[in-house]
N, C-alpha and C. Protein backbone atom coordinates (compact mmCIF):
# COMPACT_ATOMS: atom_id res chain seq x y z
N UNK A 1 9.47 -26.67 9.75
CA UNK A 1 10.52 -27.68 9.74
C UNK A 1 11.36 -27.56 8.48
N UNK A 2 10.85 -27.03 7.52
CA UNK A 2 11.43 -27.23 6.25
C UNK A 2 12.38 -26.32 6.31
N UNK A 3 12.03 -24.83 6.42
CA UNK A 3 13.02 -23.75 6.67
C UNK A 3 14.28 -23.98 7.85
N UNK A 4 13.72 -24.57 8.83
CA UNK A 4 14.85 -24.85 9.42
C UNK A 4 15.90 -26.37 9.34
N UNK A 5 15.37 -26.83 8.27
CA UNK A 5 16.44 -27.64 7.56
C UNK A 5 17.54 -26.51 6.79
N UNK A 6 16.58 -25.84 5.76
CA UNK A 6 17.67 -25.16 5.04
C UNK A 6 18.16 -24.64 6.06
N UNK A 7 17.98 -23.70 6.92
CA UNK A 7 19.11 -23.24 7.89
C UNK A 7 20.51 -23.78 7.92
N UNK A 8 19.75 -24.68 8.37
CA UNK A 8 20.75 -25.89 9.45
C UNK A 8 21.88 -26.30 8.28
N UNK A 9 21.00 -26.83 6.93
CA UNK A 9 22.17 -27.28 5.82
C UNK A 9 22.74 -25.62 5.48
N UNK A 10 22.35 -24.46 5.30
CA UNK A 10 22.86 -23.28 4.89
C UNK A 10 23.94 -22.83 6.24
N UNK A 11 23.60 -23.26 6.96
CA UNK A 11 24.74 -22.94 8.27
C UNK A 11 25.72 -23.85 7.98
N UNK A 12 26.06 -25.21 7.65
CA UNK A 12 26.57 -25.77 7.69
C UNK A 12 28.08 -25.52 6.61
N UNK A 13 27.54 -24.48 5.70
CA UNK A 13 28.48 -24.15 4.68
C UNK A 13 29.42 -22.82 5.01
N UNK A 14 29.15 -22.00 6.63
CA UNK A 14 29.78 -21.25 7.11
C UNK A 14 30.43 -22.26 8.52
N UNK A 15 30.40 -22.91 9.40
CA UNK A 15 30.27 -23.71 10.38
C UNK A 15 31.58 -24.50 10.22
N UNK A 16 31.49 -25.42 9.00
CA UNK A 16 32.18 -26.61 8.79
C UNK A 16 32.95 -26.01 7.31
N UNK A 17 34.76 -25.92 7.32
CA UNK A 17 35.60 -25.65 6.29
C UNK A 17 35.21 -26.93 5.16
N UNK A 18 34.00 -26.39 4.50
CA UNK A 18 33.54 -27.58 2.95
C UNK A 18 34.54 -27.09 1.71
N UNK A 19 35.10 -27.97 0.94
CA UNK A 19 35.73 -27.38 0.04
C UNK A 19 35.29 -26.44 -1.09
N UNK A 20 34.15 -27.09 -1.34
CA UNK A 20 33.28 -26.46 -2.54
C UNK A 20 33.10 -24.97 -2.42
N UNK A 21 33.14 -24.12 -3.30
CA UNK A 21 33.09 -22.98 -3.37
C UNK A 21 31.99 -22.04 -4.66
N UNK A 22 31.18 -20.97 -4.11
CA UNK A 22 30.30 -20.98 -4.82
C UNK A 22 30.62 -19.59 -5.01
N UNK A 23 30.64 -19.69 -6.21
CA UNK A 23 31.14 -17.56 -6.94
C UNK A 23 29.87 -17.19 -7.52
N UNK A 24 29.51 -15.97 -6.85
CA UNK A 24 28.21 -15.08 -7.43
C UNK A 24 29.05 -14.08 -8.10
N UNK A 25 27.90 -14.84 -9.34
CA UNK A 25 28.07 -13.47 -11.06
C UNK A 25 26.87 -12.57 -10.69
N UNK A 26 27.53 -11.38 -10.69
CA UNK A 26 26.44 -9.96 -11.07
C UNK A 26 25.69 -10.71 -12.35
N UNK A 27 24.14 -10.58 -12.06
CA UNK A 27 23.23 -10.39 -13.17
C UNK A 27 22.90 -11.73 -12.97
N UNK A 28 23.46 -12.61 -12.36
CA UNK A 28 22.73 -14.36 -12.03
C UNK A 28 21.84 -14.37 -11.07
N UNK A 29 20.82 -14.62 -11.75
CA UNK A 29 19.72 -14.44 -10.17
C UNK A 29 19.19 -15.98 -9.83
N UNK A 30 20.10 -17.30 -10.30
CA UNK A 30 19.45 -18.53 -9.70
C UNK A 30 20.96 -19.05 -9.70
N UNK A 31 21.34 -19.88 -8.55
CA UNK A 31 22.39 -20.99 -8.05
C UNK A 31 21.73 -22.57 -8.00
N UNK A 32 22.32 -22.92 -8.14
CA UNK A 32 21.96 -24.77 -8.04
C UNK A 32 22.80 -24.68 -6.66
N UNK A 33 22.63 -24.62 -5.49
CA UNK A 33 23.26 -24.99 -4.46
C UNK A 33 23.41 -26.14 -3.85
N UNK A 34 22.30 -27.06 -4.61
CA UNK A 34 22.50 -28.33 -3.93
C UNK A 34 23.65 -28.98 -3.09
N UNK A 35 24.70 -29.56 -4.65
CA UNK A 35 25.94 -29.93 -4.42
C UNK A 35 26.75 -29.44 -3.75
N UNK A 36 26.81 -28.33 -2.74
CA UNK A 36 27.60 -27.19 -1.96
C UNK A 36 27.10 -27.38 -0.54
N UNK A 37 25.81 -28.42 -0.59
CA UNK A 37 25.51 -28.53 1.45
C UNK A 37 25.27 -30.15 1.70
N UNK A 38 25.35 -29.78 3.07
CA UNK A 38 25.10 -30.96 3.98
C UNK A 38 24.07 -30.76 4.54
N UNK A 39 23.32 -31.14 5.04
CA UNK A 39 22.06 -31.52 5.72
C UNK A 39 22.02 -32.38 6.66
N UNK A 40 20.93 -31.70 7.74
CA UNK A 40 21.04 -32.33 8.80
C UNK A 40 19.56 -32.79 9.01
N UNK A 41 18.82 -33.73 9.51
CA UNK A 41 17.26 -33.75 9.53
C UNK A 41 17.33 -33.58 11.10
N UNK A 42 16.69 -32.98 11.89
CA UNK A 42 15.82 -32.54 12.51
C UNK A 42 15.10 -33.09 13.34
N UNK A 43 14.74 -34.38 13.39
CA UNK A 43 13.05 -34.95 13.61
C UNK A 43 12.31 -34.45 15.39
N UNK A 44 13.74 -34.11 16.26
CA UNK A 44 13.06 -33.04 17.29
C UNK A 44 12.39 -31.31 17.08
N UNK A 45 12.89 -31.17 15.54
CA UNK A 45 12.96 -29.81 16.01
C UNK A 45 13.32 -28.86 17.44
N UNK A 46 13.70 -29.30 17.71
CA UNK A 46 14.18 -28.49 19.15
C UNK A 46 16.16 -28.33 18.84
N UNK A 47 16.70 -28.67 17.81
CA UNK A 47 18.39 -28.82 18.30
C UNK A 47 18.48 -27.20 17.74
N UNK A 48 19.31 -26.64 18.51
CA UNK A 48 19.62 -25.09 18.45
C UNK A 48 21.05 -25.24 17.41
N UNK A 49 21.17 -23.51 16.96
CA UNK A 49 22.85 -23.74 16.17
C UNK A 49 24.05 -23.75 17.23
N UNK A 50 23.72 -23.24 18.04
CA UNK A 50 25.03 -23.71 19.49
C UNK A 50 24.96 -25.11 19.37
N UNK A 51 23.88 -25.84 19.60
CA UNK A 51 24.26 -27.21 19.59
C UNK A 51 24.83 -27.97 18.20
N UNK A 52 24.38 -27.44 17.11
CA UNK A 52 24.56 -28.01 16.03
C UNK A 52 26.08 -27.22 15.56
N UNK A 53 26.46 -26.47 15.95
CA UNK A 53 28.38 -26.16 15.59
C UNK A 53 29.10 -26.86 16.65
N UNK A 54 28.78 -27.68 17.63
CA UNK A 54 29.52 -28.41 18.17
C UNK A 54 30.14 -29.92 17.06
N UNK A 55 31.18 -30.28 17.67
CA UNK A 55 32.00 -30.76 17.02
C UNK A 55 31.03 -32.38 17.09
N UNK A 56 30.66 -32.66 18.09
CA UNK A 56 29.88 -33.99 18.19
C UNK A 56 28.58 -33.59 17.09
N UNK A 57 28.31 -33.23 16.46
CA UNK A 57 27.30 -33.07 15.02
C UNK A 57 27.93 -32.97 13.80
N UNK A 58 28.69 -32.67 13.70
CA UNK A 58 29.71 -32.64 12.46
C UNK A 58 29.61 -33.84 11.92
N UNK A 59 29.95 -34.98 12.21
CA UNK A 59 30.00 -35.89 11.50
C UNK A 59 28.48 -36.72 11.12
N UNK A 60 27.60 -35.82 11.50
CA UNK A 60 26.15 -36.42 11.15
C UNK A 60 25.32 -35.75 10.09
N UNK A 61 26.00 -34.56 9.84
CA UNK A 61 24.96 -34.33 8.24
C UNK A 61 26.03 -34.84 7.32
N UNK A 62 25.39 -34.79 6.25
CA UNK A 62 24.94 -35.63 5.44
C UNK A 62 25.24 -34.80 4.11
N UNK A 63 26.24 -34.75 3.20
CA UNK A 63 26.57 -34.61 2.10
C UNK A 63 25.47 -34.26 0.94
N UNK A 64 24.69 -33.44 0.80
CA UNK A 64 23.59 -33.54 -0.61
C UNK A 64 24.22 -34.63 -2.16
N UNK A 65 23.27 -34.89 -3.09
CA UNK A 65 23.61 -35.06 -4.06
C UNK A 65 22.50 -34.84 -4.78
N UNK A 66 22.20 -33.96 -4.43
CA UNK A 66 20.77 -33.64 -5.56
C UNK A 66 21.14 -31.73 -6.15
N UNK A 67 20.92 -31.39 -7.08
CA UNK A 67 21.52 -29.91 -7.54
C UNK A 67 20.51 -28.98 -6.87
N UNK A 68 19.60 -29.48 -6.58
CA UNK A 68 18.39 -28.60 -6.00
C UNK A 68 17.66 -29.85 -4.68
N UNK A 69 17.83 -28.97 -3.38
CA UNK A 69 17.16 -29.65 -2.54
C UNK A 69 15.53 -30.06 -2.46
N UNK A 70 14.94 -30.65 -2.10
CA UNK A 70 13.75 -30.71 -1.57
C UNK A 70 13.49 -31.01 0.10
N UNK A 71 13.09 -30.46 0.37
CA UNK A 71 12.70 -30.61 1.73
C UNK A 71 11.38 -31.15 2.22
N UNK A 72 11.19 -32.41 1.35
CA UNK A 72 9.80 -32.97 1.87
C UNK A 72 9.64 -33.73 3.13
């Protein structure tokens, strides 16, 4: 379940035009990505990414505000 949260919030940053923009430096090997996704919870596990790039889900994740997610 956890991994397919990040998915779902890591899809969401190709899926949905977010403004935020994240530039990889050669030689940086850690990002704070937090602030850069939305998140979606899950609690069927069963919703596919066909279903979740439809336009009726869009408005249901959910903005992060944490610099580093947890997925507990």
């Amino acid at each position: 379940m956890v991994v397919r949260a990040f998915i779902f919030g890591f899809w969401t940053l190709f899926c949905f035009e977010l403004a935020a923009t994240v530039v990889i430096h050669e030689g940086k090997d850690f990002y704070e990505l937090g602030l850069h996704m939305e998140t979606l919870k899950d609690s069927s596990g069963k919703l596919t990414i066909d279903e979740l790039s439809g336009s009726e889900w869009k408005n249901k994740f959910k903005k992060s505000k944490e610099k580093i997610l947890n997925f507990e």
